[in-house]
C-alpha atoms as a PDB file:
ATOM      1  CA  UNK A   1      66.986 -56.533  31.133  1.00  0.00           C
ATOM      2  CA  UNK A   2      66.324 -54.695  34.323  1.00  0.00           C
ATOM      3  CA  UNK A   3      69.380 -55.837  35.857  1.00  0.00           C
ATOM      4  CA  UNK A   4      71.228 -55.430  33.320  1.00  0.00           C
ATOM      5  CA  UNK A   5      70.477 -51.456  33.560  1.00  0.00           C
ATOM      6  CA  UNK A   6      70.892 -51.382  36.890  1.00  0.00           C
ATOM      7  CA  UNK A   7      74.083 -53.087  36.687  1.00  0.00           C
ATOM      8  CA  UNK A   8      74.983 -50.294  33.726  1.00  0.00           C
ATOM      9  CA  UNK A   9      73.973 -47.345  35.794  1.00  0.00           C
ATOM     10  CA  UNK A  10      76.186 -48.639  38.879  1.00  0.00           C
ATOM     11  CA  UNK A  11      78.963 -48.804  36.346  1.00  0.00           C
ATOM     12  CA  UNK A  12      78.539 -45.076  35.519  1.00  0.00           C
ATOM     13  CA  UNK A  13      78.723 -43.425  38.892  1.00  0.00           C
ATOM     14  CA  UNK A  14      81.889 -45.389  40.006  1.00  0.00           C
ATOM     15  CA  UNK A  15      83.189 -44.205  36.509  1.00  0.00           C
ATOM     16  CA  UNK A  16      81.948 -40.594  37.317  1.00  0.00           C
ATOM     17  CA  UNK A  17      83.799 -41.196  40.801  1.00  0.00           C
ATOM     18  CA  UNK A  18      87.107 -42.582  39.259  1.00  0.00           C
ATOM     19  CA  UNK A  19      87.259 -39.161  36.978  1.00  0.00           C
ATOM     20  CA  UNK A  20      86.091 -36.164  40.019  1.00  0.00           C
ATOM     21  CA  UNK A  21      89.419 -36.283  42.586  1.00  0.00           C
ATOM     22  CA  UNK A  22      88.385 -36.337  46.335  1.00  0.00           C
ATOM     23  CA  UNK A  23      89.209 -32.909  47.466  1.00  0.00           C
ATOM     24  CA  UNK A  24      92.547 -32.957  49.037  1.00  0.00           C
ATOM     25  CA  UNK A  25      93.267 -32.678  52.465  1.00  0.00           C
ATOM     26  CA  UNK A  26      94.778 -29.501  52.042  1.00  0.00           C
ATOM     27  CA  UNK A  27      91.590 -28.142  50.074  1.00  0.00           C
ATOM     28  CA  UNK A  28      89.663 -29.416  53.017  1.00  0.00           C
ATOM     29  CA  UNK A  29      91.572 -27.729  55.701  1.00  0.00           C
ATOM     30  CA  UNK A  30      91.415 -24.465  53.653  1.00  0.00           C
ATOM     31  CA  UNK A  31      87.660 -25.050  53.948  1.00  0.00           C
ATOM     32  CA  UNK A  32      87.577 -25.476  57.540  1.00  0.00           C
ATOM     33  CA  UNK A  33      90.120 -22.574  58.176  1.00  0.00           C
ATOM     34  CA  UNK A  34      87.757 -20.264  56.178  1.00  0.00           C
ATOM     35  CA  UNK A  35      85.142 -21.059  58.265  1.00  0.00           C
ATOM     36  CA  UNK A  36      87.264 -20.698  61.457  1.00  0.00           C
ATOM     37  CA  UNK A  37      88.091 -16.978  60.073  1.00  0.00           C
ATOM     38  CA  UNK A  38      84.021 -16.220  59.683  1.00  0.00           C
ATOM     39  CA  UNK A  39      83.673 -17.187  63.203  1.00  0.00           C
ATOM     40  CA  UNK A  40      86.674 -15.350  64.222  1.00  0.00           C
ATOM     41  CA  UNK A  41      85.729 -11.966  62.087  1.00  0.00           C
ATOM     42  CA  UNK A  42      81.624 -13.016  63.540  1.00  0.00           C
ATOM     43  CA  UNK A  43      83.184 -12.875  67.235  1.00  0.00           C
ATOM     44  CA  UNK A  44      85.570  -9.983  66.845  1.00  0.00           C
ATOM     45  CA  UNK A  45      82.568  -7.851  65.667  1.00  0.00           C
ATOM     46  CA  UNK A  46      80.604  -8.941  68.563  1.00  0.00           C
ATOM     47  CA  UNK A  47      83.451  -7.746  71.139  1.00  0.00           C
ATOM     48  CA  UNK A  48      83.773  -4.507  69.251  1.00  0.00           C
ATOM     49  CA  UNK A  49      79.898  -3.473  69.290  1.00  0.00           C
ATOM     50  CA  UNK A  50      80.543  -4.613  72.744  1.00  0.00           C
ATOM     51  CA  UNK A  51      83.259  -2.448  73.721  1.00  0.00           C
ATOM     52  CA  UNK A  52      81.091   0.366  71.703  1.00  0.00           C
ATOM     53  CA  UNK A  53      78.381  -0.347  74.473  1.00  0.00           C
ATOM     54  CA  UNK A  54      76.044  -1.181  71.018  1.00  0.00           C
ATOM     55  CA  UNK A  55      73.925  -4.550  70.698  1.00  0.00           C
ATOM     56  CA  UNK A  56      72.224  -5.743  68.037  1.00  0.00           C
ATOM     57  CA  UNK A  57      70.007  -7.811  70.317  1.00  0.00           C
ATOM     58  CA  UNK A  58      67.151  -5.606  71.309  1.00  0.00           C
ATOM     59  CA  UNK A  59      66.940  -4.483  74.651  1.00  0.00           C
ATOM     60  CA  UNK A  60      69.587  -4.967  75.769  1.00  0.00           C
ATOM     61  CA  UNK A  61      70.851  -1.764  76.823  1.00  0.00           C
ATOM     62  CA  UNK A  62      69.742   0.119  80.169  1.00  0.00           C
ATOM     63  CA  UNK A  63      66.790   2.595  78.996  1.00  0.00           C
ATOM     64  CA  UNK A  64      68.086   6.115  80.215  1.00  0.00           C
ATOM     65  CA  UNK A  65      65.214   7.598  81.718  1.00  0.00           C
ATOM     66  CA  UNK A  66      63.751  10.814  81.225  1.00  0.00           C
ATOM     67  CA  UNK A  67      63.041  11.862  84.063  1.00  0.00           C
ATOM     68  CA  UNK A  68      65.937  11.778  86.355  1.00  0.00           C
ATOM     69  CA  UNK A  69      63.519  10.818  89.310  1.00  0.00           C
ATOM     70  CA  UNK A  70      62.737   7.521  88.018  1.00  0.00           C
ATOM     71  CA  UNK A  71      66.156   6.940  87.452  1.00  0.00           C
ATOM     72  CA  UNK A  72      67.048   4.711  90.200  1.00  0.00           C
ATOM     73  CA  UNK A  73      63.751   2.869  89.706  1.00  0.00           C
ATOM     74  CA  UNK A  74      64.663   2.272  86.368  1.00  0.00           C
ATOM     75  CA  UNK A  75      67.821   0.652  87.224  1.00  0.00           C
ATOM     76  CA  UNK A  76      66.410  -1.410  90.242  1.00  0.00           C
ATOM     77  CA  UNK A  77      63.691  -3.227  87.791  1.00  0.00           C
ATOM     78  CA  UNK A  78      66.837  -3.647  85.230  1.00  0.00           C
ATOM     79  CA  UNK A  79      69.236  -5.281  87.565  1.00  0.00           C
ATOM     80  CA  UNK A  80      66.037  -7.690  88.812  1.00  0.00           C
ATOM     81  CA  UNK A  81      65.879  -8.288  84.964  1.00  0.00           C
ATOM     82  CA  UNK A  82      69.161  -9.239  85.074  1.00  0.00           C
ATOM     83  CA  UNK A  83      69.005 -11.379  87.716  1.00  0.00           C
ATOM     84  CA  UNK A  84      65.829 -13.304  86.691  1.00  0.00           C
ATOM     85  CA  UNK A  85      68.207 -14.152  83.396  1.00  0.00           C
ATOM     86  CA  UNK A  86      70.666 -15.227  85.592  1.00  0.00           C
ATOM     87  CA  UNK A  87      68.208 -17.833  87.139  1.00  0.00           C
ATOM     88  CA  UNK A  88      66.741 -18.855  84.243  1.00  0.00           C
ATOM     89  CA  UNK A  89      63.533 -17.314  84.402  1.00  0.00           C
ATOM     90  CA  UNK A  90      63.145 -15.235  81.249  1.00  0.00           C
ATOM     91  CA  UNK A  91      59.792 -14.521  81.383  1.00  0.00           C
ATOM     92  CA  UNK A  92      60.341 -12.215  84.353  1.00  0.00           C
ATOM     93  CA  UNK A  93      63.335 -11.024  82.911  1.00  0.00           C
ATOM     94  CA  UNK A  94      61.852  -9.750  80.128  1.00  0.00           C
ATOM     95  CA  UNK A  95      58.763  -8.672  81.695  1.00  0.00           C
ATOM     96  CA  UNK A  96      60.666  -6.432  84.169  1.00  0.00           C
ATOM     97  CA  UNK A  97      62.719  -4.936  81.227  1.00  0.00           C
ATOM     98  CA  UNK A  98      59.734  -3.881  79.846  1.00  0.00           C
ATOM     99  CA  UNK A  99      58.500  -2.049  83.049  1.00  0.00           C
ATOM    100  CA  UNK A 100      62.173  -0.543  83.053  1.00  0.00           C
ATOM    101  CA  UNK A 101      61.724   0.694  79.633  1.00  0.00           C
ATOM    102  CA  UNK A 102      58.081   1.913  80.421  1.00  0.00           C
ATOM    103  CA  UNK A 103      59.150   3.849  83.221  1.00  0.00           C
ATOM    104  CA  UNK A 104      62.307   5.010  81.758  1.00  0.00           C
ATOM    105  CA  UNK A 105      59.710   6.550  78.936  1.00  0.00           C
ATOM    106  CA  UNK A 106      58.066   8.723  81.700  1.00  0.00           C
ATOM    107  CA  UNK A 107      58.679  12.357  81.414  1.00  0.00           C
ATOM    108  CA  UNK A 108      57.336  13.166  84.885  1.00  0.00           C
ATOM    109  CA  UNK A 109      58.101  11.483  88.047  1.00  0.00           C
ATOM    110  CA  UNK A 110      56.167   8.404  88.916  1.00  0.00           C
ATOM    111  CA  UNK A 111      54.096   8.955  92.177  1.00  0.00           C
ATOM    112  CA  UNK A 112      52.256   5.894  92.477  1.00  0.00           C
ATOM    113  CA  UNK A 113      51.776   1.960  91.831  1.00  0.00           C
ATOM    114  CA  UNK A 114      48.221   2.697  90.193  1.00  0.00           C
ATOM    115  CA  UNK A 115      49.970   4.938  87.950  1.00  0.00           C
ATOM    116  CA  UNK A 116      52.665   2.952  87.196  1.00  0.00           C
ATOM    117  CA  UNK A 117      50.065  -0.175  86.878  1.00  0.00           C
ATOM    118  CA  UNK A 118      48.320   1.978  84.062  1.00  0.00           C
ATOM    119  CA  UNK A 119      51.331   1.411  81.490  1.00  0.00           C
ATOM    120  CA  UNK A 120      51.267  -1.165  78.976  1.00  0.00           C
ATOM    121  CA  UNK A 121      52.877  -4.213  80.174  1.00  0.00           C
ATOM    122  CA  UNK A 122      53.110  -3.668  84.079  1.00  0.00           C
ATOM    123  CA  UNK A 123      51.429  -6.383  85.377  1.00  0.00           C
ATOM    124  CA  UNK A 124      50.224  -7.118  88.969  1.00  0.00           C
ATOM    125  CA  UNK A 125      53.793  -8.160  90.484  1.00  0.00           C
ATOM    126  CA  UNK A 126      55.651  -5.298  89.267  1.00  0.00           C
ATOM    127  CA  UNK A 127      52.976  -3.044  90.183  1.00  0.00           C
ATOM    128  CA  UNK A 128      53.334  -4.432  93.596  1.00  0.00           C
ATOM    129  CA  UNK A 129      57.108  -3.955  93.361  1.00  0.00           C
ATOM    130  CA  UNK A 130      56.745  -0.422  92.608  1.00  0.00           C
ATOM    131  CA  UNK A 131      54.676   0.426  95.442  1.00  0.00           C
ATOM    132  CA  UNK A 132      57.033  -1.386  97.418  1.00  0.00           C
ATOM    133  CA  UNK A 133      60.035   1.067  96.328  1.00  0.00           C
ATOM    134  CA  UNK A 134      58.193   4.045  96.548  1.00  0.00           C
ATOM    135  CA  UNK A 135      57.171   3.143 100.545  1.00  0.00           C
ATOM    136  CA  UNK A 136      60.619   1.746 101.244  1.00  0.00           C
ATOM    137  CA  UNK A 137      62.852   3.139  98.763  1.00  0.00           C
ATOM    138  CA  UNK A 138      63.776  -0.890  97.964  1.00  0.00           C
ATOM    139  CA  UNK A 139      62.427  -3.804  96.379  1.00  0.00           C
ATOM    140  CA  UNK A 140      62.657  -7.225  98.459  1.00  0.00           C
ATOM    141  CA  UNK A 141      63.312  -9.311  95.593  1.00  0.00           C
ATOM    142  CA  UNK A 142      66.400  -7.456  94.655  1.00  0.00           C
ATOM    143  CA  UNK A 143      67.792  -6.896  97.745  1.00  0.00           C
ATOM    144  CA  UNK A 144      67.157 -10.889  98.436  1.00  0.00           C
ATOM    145  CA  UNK A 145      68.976 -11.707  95.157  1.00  0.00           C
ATOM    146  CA  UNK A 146      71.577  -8.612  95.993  1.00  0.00           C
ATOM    147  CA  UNK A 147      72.382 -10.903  99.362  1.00  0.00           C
ATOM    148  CA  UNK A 148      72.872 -14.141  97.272  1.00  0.00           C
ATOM    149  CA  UNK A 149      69.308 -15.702  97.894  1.00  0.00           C
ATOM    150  CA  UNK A 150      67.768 -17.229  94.951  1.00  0.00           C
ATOM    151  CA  UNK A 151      65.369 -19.554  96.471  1.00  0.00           C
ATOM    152  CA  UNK A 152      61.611 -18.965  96.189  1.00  0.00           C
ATOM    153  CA  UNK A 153      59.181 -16.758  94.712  1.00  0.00           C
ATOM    154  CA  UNK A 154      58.520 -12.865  94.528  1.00  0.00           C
END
C-alpha cells in the first residue's frame, strides 16, 4: 500500500511538471539582462557619487581640518592610511584614519605628541609618529612608502 502511494505521488509531480512550461530561453535571458541593468544602474551610481567626491562608505573622505596648522599633518597620517590599505594592512589603515580625523577635529594647533596621545584612539605608534613630524616636519614611514619601500615594520 505504501508503494503504491509513493508510486501515486511520483505520478503527480511529473503531471504537475508536464502542465507548468520551462521558462523559455528568451524569458530567461530577460531575467539575466534585468539583472545585468541593476548592476549597471548599481555601478553607474557608484561613479556618479564618485565624481560628486560623496561615499557612502564611511570615512572615506579626507577630514578637512580645522585648524589650518594641522592641515598637513592631517593629510600625512591620511596618505599612510592609504598606503597601509594598499599593503593590506587594514588595521593600521584604519587606525591612522582615525588619528587623521582626531586631529583634523582640533580647533587649535597641535604642539605636542603627549597632546596628541591624549585623543581617543591615538595609540603608542602614532603618537610616536607625531612627535616625529613635529621634530622633523616628516614621518619615516611615509616617506619610506613615498620612495617605493614596503618592506618591514614602522
Amino acid at each position: 500500500a505504501a508503494a503504491a502511494a509513493a508510486v501515486v505521488s511520483e505520478a503527480k509531480v511529473e503531471a504537475k511538471k508536464k502542465e507548468e512550461p520551462a521558462a523559455s530561453p528568451s524569458k530567461r535571458k530577460r531575467g539575466g539582462e534585468k539583472a545585468e541593468e541593476k548592476a549597471d544602474e548599481k555601478a553607474e551610481g557608484k561613479a556618479k557619487a564618485k565624481a560628486k567626491g560623496k561615499s557612502k562608505a564611511k570615512g572615506n573622505a579626507q577630514p578637512e581640518a580645522k585648524s589650518a596648522a594641522n592641515a598637513e599633518l592631517v593629510e600625512f597620517f591620511w596618505e599612510l592610511a592609504s598606503f597601509e590599505f594598499q599593503q593590506k594592512k587594514t588595521f593600521h589603515g584604519v587606525a591612522y584614519r582615525k588619528v587623521a580625523h582626531q586631529l583634523a577635529s582640533l580647533e587649535e594647533k597641535v604642539e605636542s605628541s603627549e597632546e596628541a596621545g591624549k585623543l581617543p584612539g591615538v595609540g603608542k605608534a602614532s603618537t610616536k609618529k607625531v612627535k616625529e613630524y613635529l621634530e622633523t616636519g616628516k614621518i619615516e614611514r611615509l616617506e619610506k612608502y613615498r620612495a617605493g619601500d614596503f618592506g618591514g615594520e614602522d
